[in-house]
Protein backbone atom coordinates (compact mmCIF):
# COMPACT_ATOMS: atom_id res chain seq x y z
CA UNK A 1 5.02 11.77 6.27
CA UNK A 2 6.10 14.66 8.97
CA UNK A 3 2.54 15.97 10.54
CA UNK A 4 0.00 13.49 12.07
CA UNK A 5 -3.29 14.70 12.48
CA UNK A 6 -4.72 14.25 15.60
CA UNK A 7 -8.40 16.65 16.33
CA UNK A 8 8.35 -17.15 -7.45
CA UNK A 9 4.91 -16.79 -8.27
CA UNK A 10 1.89 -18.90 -6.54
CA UNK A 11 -0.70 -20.92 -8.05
CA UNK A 12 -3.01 -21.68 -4.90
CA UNK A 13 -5.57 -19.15 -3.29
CA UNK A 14 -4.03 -17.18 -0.35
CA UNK A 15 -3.82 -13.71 1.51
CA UNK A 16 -0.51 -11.81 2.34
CA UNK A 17 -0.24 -9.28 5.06
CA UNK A 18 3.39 -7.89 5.35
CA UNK A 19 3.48 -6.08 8.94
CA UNK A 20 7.54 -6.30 8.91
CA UNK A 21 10.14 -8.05 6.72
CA UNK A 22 10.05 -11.09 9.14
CA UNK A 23 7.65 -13.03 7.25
CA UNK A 24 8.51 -16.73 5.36
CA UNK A 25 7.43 -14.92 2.17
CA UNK A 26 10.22 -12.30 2.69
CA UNK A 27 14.31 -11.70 2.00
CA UNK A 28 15.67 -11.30 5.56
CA UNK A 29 17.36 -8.45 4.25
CA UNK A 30 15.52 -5.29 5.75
CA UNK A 31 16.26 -3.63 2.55
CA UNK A 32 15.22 -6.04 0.38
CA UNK A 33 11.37 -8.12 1.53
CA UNK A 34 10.01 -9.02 -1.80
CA UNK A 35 6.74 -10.94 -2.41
CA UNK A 36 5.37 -11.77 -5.89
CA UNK A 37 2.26 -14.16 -6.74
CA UNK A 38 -0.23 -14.70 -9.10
CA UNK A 39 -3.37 -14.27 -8.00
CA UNK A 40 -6.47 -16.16 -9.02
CA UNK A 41 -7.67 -19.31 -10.52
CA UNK A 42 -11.37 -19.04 -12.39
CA UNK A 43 -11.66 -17.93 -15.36
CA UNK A 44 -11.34 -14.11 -16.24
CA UNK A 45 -8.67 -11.34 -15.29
CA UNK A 46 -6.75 -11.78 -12.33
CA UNK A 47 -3.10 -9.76 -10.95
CA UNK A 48 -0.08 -11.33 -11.29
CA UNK A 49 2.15 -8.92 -7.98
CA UNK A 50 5.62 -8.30 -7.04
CA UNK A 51 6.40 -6.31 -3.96
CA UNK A 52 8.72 -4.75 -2.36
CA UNK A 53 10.12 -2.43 0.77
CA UNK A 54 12.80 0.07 1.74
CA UNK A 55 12.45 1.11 5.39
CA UNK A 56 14.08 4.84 5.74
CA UNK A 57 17.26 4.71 6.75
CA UNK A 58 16.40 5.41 10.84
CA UNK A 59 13.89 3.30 10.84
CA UNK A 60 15.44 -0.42 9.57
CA UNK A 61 15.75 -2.02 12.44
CA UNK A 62 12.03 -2.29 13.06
CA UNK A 63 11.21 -2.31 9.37
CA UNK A 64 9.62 0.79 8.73
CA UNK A 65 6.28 2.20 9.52
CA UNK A 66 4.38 0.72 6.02
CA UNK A 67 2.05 -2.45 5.81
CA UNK A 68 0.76 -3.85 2.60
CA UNK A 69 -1.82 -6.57 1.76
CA UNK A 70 -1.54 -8.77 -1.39
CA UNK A 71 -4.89 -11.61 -1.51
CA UNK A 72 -5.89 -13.75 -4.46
CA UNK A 73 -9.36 -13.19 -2.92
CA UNK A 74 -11.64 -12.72 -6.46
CA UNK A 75 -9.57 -11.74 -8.74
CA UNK A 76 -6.80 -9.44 -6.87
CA UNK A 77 -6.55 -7.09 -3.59
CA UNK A 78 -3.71 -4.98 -3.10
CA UNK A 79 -3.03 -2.80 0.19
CA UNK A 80 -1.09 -0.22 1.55
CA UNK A 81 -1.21 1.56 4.55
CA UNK A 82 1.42 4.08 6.07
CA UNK A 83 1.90 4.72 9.39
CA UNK A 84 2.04 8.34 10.53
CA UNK A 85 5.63 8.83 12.05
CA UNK A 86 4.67 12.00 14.20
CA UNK A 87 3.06 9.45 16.66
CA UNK A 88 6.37 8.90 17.69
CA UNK A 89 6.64 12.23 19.08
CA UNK A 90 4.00 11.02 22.16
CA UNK A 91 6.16 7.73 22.31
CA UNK A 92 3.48 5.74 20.04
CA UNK A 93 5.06 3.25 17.54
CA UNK A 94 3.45 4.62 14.29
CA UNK A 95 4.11 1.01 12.73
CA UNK A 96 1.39 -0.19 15.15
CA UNK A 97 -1.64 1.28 13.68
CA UNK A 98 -0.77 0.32 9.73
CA UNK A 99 -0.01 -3.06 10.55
CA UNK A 100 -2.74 -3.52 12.88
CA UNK A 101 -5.16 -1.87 9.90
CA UNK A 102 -4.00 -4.04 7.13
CA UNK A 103 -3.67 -7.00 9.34
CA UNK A 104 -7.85 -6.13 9.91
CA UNK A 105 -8.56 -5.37 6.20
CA UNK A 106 -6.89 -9.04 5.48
CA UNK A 107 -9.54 -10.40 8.43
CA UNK A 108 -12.62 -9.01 6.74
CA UNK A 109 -11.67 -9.33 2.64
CA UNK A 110 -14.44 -12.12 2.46
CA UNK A 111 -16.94 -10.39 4.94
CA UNK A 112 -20.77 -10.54 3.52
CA UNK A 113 -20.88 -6.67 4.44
CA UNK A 114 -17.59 -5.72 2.71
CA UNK A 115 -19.56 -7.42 -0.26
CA UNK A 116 -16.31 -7.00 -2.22
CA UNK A 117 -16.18 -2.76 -1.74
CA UNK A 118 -12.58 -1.24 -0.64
CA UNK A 119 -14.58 1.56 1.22
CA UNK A 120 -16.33 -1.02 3.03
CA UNK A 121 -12.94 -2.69 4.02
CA UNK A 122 -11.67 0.01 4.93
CA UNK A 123 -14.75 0.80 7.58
CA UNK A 124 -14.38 -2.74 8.97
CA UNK A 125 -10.57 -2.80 9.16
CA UNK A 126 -10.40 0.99 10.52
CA UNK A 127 -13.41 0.07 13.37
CA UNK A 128 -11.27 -3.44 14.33
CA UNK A 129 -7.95 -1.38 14.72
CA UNK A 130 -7.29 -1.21 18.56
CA UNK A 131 -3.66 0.35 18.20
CA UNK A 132 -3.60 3.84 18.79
CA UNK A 133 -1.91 6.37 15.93
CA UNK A 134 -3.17 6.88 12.37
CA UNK A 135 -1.89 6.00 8.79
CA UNK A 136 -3.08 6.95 5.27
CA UNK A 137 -4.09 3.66 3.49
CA UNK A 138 -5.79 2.79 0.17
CA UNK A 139 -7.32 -0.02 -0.99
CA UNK A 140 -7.88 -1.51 -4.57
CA UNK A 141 -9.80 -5.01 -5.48
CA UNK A 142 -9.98 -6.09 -9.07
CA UNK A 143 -12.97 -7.71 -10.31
CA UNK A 144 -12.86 -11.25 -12.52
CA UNK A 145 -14.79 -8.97 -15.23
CA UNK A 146 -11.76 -6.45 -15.21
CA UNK A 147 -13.07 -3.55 -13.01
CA UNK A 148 -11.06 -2.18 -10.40
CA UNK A 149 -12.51 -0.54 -7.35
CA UNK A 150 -9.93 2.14 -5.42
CA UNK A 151 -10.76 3.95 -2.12
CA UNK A 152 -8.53 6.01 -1.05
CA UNK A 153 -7.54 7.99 2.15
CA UNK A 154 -4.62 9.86 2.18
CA UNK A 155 -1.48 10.67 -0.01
CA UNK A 156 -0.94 6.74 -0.60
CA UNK A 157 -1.34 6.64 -4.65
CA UNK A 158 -2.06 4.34 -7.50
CA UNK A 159 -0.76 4.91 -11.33
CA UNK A 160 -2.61 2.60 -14.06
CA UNK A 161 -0.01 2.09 -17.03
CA UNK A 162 -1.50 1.07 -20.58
CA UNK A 163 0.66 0.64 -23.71
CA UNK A 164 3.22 2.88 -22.37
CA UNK A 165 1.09 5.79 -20.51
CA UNK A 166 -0.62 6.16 -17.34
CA UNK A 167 -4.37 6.84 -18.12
CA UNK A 168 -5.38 6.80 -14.54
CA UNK A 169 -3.54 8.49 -11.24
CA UNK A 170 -4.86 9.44 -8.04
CA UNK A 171 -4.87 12.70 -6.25
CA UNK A 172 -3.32 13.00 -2.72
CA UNK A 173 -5.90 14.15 0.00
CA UNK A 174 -4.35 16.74 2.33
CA UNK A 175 -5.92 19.40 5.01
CA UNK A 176 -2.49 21.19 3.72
CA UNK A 177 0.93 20.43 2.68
CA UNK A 178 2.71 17.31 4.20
CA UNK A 179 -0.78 16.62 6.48
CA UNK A 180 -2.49 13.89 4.54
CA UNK A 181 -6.11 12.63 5.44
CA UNK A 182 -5.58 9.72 8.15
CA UNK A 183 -7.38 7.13 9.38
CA UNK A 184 -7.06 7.53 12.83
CA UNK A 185 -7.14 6.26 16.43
CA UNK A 186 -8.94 9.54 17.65
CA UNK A 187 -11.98 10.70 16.66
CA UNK A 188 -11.20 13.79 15.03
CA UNK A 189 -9.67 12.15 12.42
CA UNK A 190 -10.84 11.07 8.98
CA UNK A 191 -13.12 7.70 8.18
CA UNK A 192 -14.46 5.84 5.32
CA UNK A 193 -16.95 8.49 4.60
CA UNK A 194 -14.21 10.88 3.55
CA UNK A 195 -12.49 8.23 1.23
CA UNK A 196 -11.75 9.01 -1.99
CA UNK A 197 -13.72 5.52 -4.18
CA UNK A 198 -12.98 5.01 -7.79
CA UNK A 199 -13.85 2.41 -10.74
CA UNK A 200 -11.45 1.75 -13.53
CA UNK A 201 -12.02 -0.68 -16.55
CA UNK A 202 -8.72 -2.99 -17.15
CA UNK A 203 -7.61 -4.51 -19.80
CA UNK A 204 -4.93 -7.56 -20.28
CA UNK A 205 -1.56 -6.82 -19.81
CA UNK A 206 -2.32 -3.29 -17.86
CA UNK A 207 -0.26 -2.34 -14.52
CA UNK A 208 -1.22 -1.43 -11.51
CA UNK A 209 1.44 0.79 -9.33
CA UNK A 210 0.51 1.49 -5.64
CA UNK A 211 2.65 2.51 -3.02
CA UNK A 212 3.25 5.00 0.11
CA UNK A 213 4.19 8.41 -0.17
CA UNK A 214 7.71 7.32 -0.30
CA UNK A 215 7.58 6.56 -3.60
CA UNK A 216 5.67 9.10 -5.49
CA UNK A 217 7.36 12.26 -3.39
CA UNK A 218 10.90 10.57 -4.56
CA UNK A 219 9.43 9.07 -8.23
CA UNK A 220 8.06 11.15 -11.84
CA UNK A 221 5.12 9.25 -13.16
CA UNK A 222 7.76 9.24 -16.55
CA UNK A 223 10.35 7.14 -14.48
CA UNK A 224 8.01 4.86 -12.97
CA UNK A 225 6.80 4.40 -17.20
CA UNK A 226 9.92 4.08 -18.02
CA UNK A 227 11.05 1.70 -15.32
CA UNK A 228 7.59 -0.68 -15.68
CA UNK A 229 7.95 -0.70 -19.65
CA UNK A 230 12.21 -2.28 -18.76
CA UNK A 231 11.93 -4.63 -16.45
CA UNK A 232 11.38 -8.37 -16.84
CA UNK A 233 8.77 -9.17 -14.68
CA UNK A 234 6.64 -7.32 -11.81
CA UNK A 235 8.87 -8.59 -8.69
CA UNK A 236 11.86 -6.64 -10.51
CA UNK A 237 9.87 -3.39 -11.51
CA UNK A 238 9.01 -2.89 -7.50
CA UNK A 239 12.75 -3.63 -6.93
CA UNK A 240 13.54 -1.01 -9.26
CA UNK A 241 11.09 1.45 -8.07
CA UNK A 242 12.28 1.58 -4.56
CA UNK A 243 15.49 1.82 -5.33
CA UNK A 244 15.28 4.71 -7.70
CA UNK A 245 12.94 6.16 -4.55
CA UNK A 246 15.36 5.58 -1.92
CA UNK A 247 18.44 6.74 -4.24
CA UNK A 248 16.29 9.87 -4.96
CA UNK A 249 15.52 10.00 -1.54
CA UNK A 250 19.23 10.37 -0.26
CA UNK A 251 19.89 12.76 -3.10
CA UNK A 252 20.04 16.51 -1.67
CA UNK A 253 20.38 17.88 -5.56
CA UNK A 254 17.68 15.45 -6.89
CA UNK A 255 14.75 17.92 -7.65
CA UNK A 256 11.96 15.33 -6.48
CA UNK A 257 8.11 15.78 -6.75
CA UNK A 258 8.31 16.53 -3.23
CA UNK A 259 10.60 19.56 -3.50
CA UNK A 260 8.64 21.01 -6.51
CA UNK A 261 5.60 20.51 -4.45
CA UNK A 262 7.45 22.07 -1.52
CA UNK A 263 7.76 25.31 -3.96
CA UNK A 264 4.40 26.26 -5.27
CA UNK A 265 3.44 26.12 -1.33
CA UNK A 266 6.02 28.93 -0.81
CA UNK A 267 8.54 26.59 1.15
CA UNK A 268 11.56 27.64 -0.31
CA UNK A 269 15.15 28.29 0.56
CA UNK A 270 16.12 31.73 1.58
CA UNK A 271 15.79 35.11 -0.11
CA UNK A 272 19.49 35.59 -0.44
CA UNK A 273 20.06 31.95 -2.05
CA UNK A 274 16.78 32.79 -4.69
CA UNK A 275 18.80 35.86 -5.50
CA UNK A 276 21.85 33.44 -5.95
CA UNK A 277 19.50 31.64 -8.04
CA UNK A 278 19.58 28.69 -5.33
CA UNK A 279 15.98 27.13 -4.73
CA UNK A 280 14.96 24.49 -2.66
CA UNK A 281 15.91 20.52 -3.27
CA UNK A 282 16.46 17.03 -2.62
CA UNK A 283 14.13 13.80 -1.99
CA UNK A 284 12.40 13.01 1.01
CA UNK A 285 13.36 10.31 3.24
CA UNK A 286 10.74 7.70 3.88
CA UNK A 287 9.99 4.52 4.17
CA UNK A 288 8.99 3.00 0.41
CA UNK A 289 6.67 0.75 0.02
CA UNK A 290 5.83 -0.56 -3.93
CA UNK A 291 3.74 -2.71 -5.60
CA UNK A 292 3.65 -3.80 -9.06
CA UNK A 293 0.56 -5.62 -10.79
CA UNK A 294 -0.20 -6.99 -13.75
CA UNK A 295 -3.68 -7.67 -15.67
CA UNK A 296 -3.17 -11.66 -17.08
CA UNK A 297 -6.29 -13.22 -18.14
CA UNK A 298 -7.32 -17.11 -16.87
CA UNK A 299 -9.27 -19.69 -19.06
CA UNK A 300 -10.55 -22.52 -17.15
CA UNK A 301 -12.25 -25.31 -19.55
């Protein structure tokens, strides 16, 4: 995002909080910092979660500016935060705040007050975050009984695939085009009150896909259908996903969500090129952060 706004699969009970592809869990490729598990033990649903991240190209040395959280806490939590990159414009490493917020949000997951809520993680991780910047995040935490809880701040998004369709999607929040609601370090910006919360009811064998802006400005919800209904497993669908993102992303004739979006807010190329019957394209370069899970069910006798 451009604007900040300032004014192998594991069968024992764990939390994952990916700051930078440095971790054990992780490739030591930059490109390529994968992390798949299955989460849960007790009896009822519980996500079985691949992972994966593309830092933009500028940006791999230090990994990107994302952060993500995968726990087996209950039965599933998945993360992801983005770090807003126009901190870097007052010399403020935007990966700072998103790692230190996810990094929080692991901290409090079994916190009596967060009493299993996202928006309530979110309140705990956001007032623990000492690093200053901002980052849009959202939050989701399956239930054993198959509801999902979202909250959401931001233009971070989450697509629920059934039997070959999405029948759930969330909506970006923006103050306007390319400024996403933030969490924040100042106190101007937005909080938990402002998050978007939403319950879904999931069934076996449904897919959760979350990730950062990255993806869904660079991805069609029919590709990432398409993609999730070809792959083997949930580990190669992220893989997948963030590559056709970053390929998309590179792509100056690609027609992306992002450009289209561009459009209808009268960002456009030219009046001379319209008339040429040129109009504005290409993918946007971020980093991509995606994460694939899937709704198994656990019997324990």
């Amino acid at each position: 995002m451009a604007v900040p706004f300032f004014s192998s699969t594991f069968a024992s009970s764990f939390s994952f909080f990916h700051p930078a592809p440095k971790l054990k869990l992780c490739s030591n490729h930059l490109l390529r910092c994968t992390a798949p598990f299955s989460a849960g033990l007790e009896a009822g649903v519980f996500l079985s979660v691949g992972a994966h991240v593309i830092p933009h190209p500028d940006k791999i040395e230090k990994g990107g500016e994302d952060a993500y959280l995968v726990s087996s806490h209950r039965g599933g939590v998945i993360a992801v935060a983005d770090g807003v990159s126009g901190w870097a414009e007052k010399d403020v490493d935007p990966a700072l705040f998103s790692r230190d917020l996810m990094a929080n949000a692991s901290a409090f997951l079994q916190d009596q007050q967060v009493n299993y809520e996202p928006r309530i993680l979110i309140q705990k991780a956001h007032s623990a975050t000492s690093s200053v910047g901002s980052a849009t995040a959202v939050v989701a935490m399956l239930e054993r009984n198959g509801i999902l809880k979202i909250a959401n701040v931001g233009d971070c998004g989450v697509r629920i695939i059934r039997k070959g369709q999405i029948v759930f999607a969330t909506s970006p929040q923006e103050h306007y085009f390319d400024c996403p609601y933030q969490l924040s370090s100042e106190a101007v910006g937005q909080t938990f009150v402002d998050a978007t919360v939403m319950t879904v009811e999931l069934m076996e064998e449904d897919t959760i896909v979350m990730g950062t802006d990255g993806l869904f400005d660079n991805v069609f919800d029919r590709e990432i259908v398409s993609v999730v209904g070809s792959c083997r497993n949930v580990l190669d669908s992220a893989k997948e996903l963030a590559k056709i993102a970053h390929d998309h992303s590179l792509d100056s004739n690609f027609d992306s969500p992002y450009s289209q979006e561009a459009r209808t807010h009268g960002i456009d190329v030219p009046w001379w090129k319209k008339i040429m019957g040129m109009k504005l394209t290409g993918g946007k370069r971020d980093d991509i952060t995606v994460i694939v899970a899937e709704v198994k069910s656990s019997f324990i006798s």
